[in-house]
Protein backbone atom coordinates (compact mmCIF):
# COMPACT_ATOMS: atom_id res chain seq x y z
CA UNK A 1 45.52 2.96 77.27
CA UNK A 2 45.98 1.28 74.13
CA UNK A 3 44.16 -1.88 75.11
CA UNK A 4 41.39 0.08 76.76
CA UNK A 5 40.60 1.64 73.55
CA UNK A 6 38.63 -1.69 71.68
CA UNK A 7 36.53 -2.17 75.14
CA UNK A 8 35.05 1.35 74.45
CA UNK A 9 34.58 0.62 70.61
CA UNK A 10 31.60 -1.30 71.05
CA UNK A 11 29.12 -2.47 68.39
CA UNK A 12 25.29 -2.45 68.31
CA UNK A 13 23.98 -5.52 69.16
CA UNK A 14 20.33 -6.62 67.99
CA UNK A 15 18.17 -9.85 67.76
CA UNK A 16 18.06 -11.68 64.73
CA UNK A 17 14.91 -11.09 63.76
CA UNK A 18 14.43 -7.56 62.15
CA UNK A 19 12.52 -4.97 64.38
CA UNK A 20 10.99 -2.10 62.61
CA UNK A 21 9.75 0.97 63.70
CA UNK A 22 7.07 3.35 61.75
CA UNK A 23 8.58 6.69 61.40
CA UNK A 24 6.31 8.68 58.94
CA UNK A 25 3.75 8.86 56.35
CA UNK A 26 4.43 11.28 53.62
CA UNK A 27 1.65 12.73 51.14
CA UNK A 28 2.40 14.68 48.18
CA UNK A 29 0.30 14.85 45.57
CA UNK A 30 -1.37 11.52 44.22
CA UNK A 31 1.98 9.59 45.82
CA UNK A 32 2.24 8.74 48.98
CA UNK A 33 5.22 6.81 51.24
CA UNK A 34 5.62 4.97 54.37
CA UNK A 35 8.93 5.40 56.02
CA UNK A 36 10.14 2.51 58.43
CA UNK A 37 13.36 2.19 60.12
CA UNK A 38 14.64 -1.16 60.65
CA UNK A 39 17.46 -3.09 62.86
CA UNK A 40 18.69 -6.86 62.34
CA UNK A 41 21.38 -8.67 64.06
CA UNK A 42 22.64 -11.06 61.74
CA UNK A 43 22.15 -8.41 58.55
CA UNK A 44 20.58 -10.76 56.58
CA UNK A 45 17.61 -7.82 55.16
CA UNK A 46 16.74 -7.84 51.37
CA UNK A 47 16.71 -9.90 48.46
CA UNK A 48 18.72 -10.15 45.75
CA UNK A 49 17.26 -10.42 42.27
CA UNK A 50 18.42 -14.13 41.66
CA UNK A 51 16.80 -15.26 44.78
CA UNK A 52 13.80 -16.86 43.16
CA UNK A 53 13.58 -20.32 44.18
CA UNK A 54 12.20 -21.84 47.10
CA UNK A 55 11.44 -20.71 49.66
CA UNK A 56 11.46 -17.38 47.79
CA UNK A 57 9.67 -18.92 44.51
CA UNK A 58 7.42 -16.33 42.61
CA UNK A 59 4.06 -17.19 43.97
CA UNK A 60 4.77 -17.98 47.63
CA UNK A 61 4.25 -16.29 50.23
CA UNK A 62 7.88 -15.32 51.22
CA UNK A 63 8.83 -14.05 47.21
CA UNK A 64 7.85 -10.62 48.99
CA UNK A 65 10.14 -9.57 51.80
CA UNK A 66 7.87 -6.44 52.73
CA UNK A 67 3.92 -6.67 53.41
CA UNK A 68 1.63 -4.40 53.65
CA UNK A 69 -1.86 -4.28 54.95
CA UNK A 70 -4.42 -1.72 53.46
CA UNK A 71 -7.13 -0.97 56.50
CA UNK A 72 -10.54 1.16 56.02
CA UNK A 73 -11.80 2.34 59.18
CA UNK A 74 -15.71 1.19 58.50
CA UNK A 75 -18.45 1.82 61.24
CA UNK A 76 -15.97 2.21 63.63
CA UNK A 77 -13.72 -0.91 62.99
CA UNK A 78 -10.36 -1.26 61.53
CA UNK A 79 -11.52 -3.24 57.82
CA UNK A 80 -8.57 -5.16 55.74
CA UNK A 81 -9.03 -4.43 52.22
CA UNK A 82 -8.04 -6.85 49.90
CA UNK A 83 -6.54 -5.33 46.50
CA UNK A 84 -5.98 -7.57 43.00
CA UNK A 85 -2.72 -6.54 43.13
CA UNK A 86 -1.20 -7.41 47.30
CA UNK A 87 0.69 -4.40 48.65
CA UNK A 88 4.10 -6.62 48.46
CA UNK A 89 7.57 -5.64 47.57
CA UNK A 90 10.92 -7.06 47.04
CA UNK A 91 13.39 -5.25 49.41
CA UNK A 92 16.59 -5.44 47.71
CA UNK A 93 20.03 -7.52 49.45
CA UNK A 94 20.96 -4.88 52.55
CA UNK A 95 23.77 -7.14 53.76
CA UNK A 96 27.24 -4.85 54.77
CA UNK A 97 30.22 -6.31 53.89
CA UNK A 98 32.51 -6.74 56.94
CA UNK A 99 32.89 -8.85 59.76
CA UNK A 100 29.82 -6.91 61.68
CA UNK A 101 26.73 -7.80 60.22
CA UNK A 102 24.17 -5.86 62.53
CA UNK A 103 21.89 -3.88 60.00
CA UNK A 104 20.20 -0.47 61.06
CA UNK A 105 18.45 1.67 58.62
CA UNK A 106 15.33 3.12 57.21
CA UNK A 107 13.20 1.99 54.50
CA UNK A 108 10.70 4.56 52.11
CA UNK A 109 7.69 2.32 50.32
CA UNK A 110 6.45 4.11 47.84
CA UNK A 111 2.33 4.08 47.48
CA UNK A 112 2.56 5.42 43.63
CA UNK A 113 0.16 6.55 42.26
CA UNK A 114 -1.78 6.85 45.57
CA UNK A 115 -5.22 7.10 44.25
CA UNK A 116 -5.28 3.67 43.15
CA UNK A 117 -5.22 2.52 47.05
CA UNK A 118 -8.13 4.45 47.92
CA UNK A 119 -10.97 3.56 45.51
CA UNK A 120 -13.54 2.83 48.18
CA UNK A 121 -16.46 5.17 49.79
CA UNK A 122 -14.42 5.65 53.27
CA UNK A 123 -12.11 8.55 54.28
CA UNK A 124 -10.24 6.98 57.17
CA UNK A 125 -7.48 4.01 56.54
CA UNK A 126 -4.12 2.92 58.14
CA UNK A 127 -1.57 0.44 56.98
CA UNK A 128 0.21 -1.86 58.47
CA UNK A 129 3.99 -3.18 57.84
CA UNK A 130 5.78 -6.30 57.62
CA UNK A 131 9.18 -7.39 56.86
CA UNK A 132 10.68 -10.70 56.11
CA UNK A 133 14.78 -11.45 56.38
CA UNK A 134 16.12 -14.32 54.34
CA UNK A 135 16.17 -16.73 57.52
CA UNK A 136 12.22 -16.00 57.25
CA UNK A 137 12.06 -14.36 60.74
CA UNK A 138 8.84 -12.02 60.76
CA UNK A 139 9.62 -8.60 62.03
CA UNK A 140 7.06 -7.08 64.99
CA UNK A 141 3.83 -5.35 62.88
CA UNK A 142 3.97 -1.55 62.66
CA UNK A 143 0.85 0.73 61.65
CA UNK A 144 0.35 3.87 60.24
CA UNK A 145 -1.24 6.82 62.33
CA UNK A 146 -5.14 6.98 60.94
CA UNK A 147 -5.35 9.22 57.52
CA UNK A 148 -8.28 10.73 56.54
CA UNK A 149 -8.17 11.32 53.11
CA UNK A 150 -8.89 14.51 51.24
């Protein structure tokens, strides 16, 4: 029975590149978030606040382990918007300690104050989600269900 027992203890197994999912987009107020859930094989999600040398150097394009695409639906067709500020963030070093490094979880990205990512003339947009791990695999691209904005 005993040695039984570890063959039924099994352990997720994923890829090594992190797969997200979209799970919801939340609206309250002027704030807004976009909740992902995530899976990675080898754990290696996140960033940690030294990491700022190549190839995660402020000012390239992998300093930002989370993108996010701003779309306007205009005349029928899904528009990227281009903002001064990119819609990029830092995820912060998700790693568990152990011997088991496959990483499942869910990530909230906080669109704060909301108003500023809506400053054009149309009421319909998506977004569309990224995310880097430190071995620079690209995750599949999720989107947001259309919003129409009040």
């Amino acid at each position: 029975m005993g040695l039984l027992l570890p063959a039924c203890l099994r352990t997720e197994e994923f890829p090594p590149e992190p797969r997200i999912t979209f799970k919801a987009f939340n609206l309250v107020g002027d704030s807004a978030s976009i909740v992902i859930t995530f899976t990675d094989g080898d754990g290696d999600v996140g960033l940690n606040p030294g990491d700022t040398f190549p190839p995660y150097a402020p000012g390239t394009p992998n300093y930002s382990n989370l993108r996010i695409e701003y779309q306007e639906l205009r005349n029928g067709a899904w528009t990227p918007v281009t903002f001064p500020q990119p819609l990029e963030y830092r995820v912060p070093n998700l790693t568990p300690t152990g011997q088991n490094k496959a990483l499942e979880g869910e990530i909230a990205i906080a669109l704060s104050p909301f108003s500023l990512y809506h400053y054009d003339t149309y009421d319909t947009v998506r977004y569309k989600v990224q995310l880097l791990d430190r071995a620079l695999n690209i995750s599949n691209q999720v989107e947001t269900a259309p919003i129409v904005l009040p």
